[in-house]
N, C-alpha and C. Protein backbone atom coordinates (compact mmCIF):
# COMPACT_ATOMS: atom_id res chain seq x y z
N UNK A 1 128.34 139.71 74.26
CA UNK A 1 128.24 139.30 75.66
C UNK A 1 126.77 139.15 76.07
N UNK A 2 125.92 139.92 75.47
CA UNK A 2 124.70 139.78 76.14
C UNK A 2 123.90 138.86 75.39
N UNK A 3 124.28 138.15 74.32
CA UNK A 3 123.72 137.03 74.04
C UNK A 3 124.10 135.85 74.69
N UNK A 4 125.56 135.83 74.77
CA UNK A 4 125.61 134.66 75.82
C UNK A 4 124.65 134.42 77.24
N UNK A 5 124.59 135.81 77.92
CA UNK A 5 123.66 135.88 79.12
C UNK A 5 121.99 135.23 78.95
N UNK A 6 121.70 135.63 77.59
CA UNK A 6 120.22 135.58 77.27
C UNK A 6 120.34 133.71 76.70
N UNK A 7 121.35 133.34 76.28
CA UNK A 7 121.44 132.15 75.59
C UNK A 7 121.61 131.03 76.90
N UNK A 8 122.43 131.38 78.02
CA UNK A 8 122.37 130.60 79.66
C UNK A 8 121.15 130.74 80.25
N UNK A 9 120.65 132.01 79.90
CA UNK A 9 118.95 132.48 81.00
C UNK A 9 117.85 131.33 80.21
N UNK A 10 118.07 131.08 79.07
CA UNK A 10 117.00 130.25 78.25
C UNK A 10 117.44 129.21 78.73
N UNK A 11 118.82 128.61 78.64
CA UNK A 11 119.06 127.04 78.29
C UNK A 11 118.22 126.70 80.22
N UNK A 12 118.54 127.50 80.90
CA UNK A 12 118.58 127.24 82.47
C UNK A 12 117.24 126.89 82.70
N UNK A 13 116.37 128.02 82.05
CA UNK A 13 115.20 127.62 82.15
C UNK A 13 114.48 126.42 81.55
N UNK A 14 114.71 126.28 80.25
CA UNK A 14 114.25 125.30 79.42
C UNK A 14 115.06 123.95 80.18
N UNK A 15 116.28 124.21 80.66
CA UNK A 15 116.52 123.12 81.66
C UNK A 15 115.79 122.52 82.71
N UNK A 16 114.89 123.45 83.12
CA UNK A 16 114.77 123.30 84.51
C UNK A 16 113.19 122.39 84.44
N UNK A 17 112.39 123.22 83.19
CA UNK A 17 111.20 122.73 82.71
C UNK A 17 111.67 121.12 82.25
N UNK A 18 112.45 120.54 81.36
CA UNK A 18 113.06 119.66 80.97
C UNK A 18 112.92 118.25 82.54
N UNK A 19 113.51 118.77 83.18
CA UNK A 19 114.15 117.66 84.40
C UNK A 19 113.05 117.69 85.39
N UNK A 20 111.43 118.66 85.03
CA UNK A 20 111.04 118.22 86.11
C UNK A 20 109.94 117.38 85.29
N UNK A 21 110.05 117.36 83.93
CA UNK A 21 108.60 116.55 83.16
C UNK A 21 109.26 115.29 83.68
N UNK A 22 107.89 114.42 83.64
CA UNK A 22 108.10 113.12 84.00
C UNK A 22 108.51 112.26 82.83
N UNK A 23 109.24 111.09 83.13
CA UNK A 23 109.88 110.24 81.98
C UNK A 23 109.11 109.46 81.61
N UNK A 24 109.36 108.87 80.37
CA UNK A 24 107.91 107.96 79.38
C UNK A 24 107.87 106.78 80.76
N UNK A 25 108.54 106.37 81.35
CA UNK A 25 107.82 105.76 81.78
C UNK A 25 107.24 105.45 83.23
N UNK A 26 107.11 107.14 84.00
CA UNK A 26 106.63 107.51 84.69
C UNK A 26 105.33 107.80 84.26
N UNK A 27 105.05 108.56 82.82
CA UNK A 27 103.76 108.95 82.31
C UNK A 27 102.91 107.67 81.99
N UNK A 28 103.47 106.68 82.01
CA UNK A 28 102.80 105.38 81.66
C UNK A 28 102.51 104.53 82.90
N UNK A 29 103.25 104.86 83.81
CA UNK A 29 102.85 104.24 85.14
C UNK A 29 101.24 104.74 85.60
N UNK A 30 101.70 106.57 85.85
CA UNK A 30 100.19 107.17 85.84
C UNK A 30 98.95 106.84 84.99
N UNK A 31 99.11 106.41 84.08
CA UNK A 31 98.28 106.33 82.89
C UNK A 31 97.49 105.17 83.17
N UNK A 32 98.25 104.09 83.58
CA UNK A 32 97.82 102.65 83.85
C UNK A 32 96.63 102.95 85.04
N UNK A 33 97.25 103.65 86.39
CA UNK A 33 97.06 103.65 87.53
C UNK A 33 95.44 104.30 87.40
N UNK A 34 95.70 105.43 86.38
CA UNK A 34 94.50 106.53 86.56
C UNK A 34 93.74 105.63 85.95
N UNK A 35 93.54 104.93 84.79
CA UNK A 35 92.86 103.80 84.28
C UNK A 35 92.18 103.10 84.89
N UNK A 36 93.17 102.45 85.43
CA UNK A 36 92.56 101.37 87.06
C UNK A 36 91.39 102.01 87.68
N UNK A 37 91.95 103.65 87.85
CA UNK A 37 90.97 103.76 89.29
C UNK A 37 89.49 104.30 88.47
N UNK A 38 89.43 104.47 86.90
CA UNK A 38 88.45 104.96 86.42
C UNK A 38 87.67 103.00 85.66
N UNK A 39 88.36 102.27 86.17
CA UNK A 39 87.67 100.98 86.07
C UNK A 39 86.86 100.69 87.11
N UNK A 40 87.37 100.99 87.97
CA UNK A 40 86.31 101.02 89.81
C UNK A 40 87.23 100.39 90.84
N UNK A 41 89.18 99.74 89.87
CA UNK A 41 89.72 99.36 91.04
C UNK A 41 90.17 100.74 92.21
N UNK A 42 90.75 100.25 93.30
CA UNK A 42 91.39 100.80 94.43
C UNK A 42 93.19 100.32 93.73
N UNK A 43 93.31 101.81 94.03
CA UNK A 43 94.80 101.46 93.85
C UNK A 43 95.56 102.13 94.40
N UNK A 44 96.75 101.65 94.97
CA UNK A 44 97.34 102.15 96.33
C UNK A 44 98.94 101.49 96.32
N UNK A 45 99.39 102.73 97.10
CA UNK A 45 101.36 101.74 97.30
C UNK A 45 101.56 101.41 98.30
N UNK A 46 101.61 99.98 98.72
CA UNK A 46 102.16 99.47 100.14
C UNK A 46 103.22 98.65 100.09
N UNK A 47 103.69 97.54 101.10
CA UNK A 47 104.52 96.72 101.60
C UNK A 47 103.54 95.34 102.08
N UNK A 48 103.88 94.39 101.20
CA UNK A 48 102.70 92.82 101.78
C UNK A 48 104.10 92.39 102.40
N UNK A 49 103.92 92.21 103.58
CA UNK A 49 104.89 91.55 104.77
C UNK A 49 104.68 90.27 104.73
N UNK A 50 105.89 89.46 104.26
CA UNK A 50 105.40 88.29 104.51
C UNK A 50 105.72 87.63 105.73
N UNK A 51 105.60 86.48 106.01
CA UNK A 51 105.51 85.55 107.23
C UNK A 51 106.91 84.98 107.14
N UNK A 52 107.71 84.80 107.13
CA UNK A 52 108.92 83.99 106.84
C UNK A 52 109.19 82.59 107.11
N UNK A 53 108.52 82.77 108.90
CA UNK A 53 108.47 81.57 109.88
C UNK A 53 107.61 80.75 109.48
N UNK A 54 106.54 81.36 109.48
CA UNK A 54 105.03 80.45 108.90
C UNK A 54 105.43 79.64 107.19
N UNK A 55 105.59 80.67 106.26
CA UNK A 55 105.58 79.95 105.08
C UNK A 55 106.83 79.98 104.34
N UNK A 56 107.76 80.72 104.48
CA UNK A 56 109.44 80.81 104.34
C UNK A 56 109.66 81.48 102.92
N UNK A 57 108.79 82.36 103.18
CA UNK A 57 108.31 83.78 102.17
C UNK A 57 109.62 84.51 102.80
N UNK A 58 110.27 85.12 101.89
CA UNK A 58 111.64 85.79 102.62
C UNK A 58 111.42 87.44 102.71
N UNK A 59 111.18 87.74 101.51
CA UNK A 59 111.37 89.29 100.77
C UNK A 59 109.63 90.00 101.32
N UNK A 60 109.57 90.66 102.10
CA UNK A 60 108.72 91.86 101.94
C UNK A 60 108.18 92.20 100.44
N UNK A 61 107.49 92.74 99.81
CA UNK A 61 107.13 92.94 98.32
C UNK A 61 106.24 94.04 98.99
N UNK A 62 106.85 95.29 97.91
CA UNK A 62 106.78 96.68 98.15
C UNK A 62 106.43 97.14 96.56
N UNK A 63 105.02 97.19 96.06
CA UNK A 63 104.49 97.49 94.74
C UNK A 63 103.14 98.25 94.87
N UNK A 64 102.97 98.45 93.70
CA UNK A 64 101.34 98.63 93.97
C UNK A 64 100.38 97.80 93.80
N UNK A 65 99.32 97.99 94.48
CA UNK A 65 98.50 96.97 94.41
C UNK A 65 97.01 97.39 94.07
N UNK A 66 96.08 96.87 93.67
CA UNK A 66 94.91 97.18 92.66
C UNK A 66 94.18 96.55 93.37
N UNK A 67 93.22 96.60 93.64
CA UNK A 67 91.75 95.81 94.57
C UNK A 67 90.81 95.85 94.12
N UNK A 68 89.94 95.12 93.96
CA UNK A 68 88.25 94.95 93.40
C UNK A 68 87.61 94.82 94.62
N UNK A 69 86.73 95.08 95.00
CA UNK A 69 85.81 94.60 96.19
C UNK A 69 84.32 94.14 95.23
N UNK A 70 84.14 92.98 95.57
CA UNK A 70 82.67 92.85 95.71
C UNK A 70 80.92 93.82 95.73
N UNK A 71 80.53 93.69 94.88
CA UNK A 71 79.86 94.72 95.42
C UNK A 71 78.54 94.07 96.22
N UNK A 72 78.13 94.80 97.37
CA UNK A 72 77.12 94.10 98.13
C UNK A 72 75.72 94.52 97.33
N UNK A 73 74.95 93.30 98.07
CA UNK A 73 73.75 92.70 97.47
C UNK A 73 72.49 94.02 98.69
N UNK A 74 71.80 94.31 97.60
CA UNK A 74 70.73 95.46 98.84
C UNK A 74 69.72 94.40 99.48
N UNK A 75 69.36 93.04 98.48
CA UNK A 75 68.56 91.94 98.94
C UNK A 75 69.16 91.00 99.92
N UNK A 76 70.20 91.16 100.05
CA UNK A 76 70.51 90.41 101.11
C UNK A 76 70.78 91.50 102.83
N UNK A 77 70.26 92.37 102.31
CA UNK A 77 70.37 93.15 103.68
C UNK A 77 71.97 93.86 103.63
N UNK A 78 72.56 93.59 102.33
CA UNK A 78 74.16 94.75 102.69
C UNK A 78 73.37 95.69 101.45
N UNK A 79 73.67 96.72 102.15
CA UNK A 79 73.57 98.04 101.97
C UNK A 79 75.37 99.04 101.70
N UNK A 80 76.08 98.46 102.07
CA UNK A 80 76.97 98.95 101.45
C UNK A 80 78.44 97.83 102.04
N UNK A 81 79.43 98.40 101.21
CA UNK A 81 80.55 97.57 101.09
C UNK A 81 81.56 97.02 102.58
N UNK A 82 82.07 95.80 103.10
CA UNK A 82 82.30 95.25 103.43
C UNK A 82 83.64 96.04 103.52
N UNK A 83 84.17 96.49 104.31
CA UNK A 83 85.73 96.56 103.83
C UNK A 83 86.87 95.49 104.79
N UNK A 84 86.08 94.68 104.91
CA UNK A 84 87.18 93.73 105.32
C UNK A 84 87.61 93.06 104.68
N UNK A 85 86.51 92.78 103.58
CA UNK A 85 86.75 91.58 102.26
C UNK A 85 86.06 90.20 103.11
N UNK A 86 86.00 90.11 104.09
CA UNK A 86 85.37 88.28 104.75
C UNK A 86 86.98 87.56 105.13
N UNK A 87 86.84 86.59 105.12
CA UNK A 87 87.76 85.37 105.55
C UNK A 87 88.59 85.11 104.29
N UNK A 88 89.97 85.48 104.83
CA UNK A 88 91.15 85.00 103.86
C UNK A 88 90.84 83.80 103.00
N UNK A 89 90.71 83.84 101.47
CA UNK A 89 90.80 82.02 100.99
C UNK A 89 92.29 82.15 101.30
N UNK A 90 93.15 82.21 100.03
CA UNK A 90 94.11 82.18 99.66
C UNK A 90 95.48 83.08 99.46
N UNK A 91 96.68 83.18 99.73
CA UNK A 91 97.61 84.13 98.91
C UNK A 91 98.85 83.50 98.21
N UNK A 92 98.51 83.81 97.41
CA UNK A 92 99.52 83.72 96.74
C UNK A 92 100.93 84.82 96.44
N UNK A 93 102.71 84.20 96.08
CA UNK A 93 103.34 85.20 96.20
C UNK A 93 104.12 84.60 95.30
N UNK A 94 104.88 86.07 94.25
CA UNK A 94 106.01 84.95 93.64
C UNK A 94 107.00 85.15 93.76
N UNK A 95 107.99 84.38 94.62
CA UNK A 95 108.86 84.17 95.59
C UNK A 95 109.21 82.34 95.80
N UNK A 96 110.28 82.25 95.93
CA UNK A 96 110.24 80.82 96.36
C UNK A 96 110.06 80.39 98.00
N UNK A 97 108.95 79.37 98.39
CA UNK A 97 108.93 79.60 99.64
C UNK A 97 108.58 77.90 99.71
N UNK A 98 108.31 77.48 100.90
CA UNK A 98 108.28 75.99 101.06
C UNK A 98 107.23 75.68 100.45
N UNK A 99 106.01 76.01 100.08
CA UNK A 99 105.02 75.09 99.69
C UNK A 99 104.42 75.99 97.87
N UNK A 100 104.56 75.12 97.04
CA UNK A 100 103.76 75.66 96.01
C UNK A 100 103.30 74.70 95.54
N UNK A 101 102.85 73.67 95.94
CA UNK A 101 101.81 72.35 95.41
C UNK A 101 101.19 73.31 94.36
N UNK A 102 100.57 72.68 93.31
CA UNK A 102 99.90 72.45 92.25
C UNK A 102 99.71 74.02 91.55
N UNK A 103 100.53 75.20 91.97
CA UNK A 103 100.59 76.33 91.42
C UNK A 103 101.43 76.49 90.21
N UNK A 104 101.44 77.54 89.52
CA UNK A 104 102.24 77.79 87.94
C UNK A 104 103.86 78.00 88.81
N UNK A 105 104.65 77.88 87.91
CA UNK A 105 106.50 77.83 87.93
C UNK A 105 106.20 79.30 88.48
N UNK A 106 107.14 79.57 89.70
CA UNK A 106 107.65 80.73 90.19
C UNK A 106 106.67 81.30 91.24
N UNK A 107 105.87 80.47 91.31
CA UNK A 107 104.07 81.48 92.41
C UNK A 107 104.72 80.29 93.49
N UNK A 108 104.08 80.60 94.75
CA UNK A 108 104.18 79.65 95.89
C UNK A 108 103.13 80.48 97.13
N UNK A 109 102.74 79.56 97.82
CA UNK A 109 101.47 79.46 98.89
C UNK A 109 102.10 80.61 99.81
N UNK A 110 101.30 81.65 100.16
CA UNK A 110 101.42 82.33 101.56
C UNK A 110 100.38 81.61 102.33
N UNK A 111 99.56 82.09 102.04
CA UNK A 111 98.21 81.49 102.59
C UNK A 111 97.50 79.80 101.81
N UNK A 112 97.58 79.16 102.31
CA UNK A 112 97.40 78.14 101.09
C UNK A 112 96.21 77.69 100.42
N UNK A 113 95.65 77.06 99.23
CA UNK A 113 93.98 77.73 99.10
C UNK A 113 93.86 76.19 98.40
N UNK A 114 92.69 75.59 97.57
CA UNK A 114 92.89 74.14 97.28
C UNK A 114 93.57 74.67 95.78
N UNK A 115 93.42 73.32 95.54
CA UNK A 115 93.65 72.62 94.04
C UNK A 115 93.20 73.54 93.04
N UNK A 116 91.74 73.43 92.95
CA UNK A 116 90.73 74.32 92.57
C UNK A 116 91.39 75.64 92.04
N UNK A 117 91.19 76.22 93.60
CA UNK A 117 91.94 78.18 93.27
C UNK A 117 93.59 77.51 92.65
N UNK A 118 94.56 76.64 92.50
CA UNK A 118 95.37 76.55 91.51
C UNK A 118 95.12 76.15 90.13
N UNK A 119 94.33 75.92 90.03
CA UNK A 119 93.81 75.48 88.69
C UNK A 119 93.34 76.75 87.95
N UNK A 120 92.17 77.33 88.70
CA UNK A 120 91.70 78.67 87.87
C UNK A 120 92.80 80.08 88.01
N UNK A 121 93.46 79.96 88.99
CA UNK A 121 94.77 80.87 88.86
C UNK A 121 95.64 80.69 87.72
N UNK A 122 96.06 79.36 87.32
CA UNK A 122 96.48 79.01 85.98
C UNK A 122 96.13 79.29 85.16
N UNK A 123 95.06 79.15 84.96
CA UNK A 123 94.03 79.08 83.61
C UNK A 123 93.82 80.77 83.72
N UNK A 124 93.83 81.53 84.26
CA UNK A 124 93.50 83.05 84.34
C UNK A 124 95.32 84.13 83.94
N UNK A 125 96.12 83.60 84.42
CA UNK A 125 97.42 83.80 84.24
C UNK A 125 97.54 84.56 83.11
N UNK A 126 97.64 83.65 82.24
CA UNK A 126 97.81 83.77 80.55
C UNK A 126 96.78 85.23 80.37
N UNK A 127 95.83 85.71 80.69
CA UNK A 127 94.72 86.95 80.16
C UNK A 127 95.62 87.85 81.18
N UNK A 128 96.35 87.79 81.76
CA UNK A 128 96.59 88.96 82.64
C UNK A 128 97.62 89.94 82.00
N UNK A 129 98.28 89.38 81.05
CA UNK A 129 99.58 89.86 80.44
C UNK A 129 100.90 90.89 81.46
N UNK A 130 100.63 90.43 82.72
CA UNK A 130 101.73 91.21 83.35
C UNK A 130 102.20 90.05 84.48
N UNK A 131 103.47 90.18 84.82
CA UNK A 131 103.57 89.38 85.88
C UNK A 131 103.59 89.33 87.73
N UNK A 132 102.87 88.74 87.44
CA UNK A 132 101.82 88.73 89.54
C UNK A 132 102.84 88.66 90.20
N UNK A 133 103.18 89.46 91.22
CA UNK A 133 103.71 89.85 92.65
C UNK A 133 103.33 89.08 93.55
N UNK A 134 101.96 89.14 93.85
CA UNK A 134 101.38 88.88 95.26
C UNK A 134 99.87 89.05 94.46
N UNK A 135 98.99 88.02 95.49
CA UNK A 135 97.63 87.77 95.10
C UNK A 135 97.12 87.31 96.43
N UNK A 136 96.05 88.39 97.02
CA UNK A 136 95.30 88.37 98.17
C UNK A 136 93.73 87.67 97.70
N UNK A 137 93.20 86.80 97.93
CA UNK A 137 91.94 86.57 97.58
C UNK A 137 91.22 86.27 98.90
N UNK A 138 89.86 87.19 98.76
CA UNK A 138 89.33 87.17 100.12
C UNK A 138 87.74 87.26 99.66
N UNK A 139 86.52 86.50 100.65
CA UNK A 139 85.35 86.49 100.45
C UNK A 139 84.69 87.34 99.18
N UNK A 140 85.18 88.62 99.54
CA UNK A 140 84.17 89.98 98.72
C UNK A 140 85.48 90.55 98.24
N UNK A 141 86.57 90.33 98.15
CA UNK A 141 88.10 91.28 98.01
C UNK A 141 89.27 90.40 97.19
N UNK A 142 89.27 91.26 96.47
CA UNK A 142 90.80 90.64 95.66
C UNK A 142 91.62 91.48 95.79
N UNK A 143 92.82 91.21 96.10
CA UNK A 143 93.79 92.54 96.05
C UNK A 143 95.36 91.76 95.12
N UNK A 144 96.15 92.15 94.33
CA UNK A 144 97.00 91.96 93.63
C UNK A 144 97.98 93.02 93.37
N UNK A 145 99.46 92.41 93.02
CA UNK A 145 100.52 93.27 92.68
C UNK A 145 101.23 93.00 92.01
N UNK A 146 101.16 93.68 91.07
CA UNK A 146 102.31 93.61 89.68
C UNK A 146 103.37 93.55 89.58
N UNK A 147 103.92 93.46 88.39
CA UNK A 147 105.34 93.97 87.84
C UNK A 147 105.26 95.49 86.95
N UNK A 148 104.01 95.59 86.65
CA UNK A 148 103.41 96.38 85.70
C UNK A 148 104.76 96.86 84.43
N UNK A 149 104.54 96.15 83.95
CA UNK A 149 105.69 96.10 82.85
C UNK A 149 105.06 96.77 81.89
N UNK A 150 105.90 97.00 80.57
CA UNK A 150 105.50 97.85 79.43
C UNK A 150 104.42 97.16 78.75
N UNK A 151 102.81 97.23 78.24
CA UNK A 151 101.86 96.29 77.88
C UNK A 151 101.18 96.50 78.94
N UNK A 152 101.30 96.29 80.02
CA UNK A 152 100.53 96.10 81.03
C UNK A 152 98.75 97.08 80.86
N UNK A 153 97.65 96.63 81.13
CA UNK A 153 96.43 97.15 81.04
C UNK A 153 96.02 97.04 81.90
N UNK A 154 94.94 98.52 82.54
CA UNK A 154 93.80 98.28 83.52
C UNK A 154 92.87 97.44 83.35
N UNK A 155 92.25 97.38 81.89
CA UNK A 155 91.13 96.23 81.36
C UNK A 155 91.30 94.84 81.96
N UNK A 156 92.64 94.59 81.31
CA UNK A 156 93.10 93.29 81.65
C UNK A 156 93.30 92.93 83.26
N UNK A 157 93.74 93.83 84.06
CA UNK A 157 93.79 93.58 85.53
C UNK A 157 92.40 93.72 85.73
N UNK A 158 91.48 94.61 85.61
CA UNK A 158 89.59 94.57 85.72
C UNK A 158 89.48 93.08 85.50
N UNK A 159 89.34 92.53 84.49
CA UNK A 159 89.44 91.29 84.20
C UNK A 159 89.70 89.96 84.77
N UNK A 160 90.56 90.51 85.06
CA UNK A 160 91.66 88.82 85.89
C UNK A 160 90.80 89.17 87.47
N UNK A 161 90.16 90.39 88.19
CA UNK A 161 90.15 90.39 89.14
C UNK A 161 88.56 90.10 89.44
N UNK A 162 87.87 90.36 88.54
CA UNK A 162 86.59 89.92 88.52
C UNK A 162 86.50 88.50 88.28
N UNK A 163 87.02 88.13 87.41
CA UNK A 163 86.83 86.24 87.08
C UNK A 163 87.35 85.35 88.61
N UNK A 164 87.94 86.48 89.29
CA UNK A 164 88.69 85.99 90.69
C UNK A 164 88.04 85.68 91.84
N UNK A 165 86.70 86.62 91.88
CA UNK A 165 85.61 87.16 92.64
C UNK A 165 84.58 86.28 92.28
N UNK A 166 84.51 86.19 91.49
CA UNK A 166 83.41 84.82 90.66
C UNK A 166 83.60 83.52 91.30
């Protein structure tokens, strides 16, 4: 009898340790994230609201999102960072919505930006190896949101978000 007691007191415990470790691919979410933020992005969980009326963006998109800011110039008189980012160019969302002129299959205009920012959004796509949510591009600010799928890299988002800023 008193092994059974000692054999429930273990399993309960070793249970309990068991169900609160995080699952592979919770530990890989963190892993990515902590990455990110030791690259110099901002990374954070929100809700990008879209416009519905304006651009016929339907779905809210509720992910995380990764940000680069610009870094300011001491010769031009900024002394430190901007956090507004400047004047909206572009957003992009992938969602079907009324306008996606000259963007890749499945992306479409929130904000709409030229030819140009569709062209180098294309051409940048392919290095990102994960698939884009939402893409804020602003003066000094990029902000983006994943799928962050299995593969997915901080390098590679560092990457795609600097050539963005350029």
């Amino acid at each position: 009898m008193t092994w059974v007691i000692i054999a429930a007191v273990v399993m309960a415990i070793m249970g309990s340790v068991f169900w609160l470790k995080p699952s592979a691919r919770d530990a890989r979410l963190a892993d990515l994230r902590f990455n990110a933020i030791r690259a110099g992005l901002q990374v954070r969980q929100f809700t990008f609201k879209a416009d519905a009326a304006k651009t016929g963006v339907r779905d809210d998109i509720t992910a995380t999102s990764y940000t680069l800011m610009k870094k300011a110039s001491y010769e031009n008189g900024g002394g430190h960072e901007d956090a507004s980012g400047g004047e909206l160019q572009y957003c992009v969302v992938r969602q079907p919505a009324w306008d996606d002129e000259w963007l890749p299959e499945g992306l479409s205009w929130h904000n709409k930006g030229t030819q140009g920012d569709a062209e180098k959004l294309a051409a940048l796509l392919p290095e990102l190896s994960d698939e884009l949510l939402m893409l804020e591009v602003y003066e000094r600010r990029v902000c983006m949101m994943t799928a962050e799928k299995q593969g997915s890299n901080a390098q590679h988002y560092l990457a795609f978000l600097e050539a963005l800023l350029k």
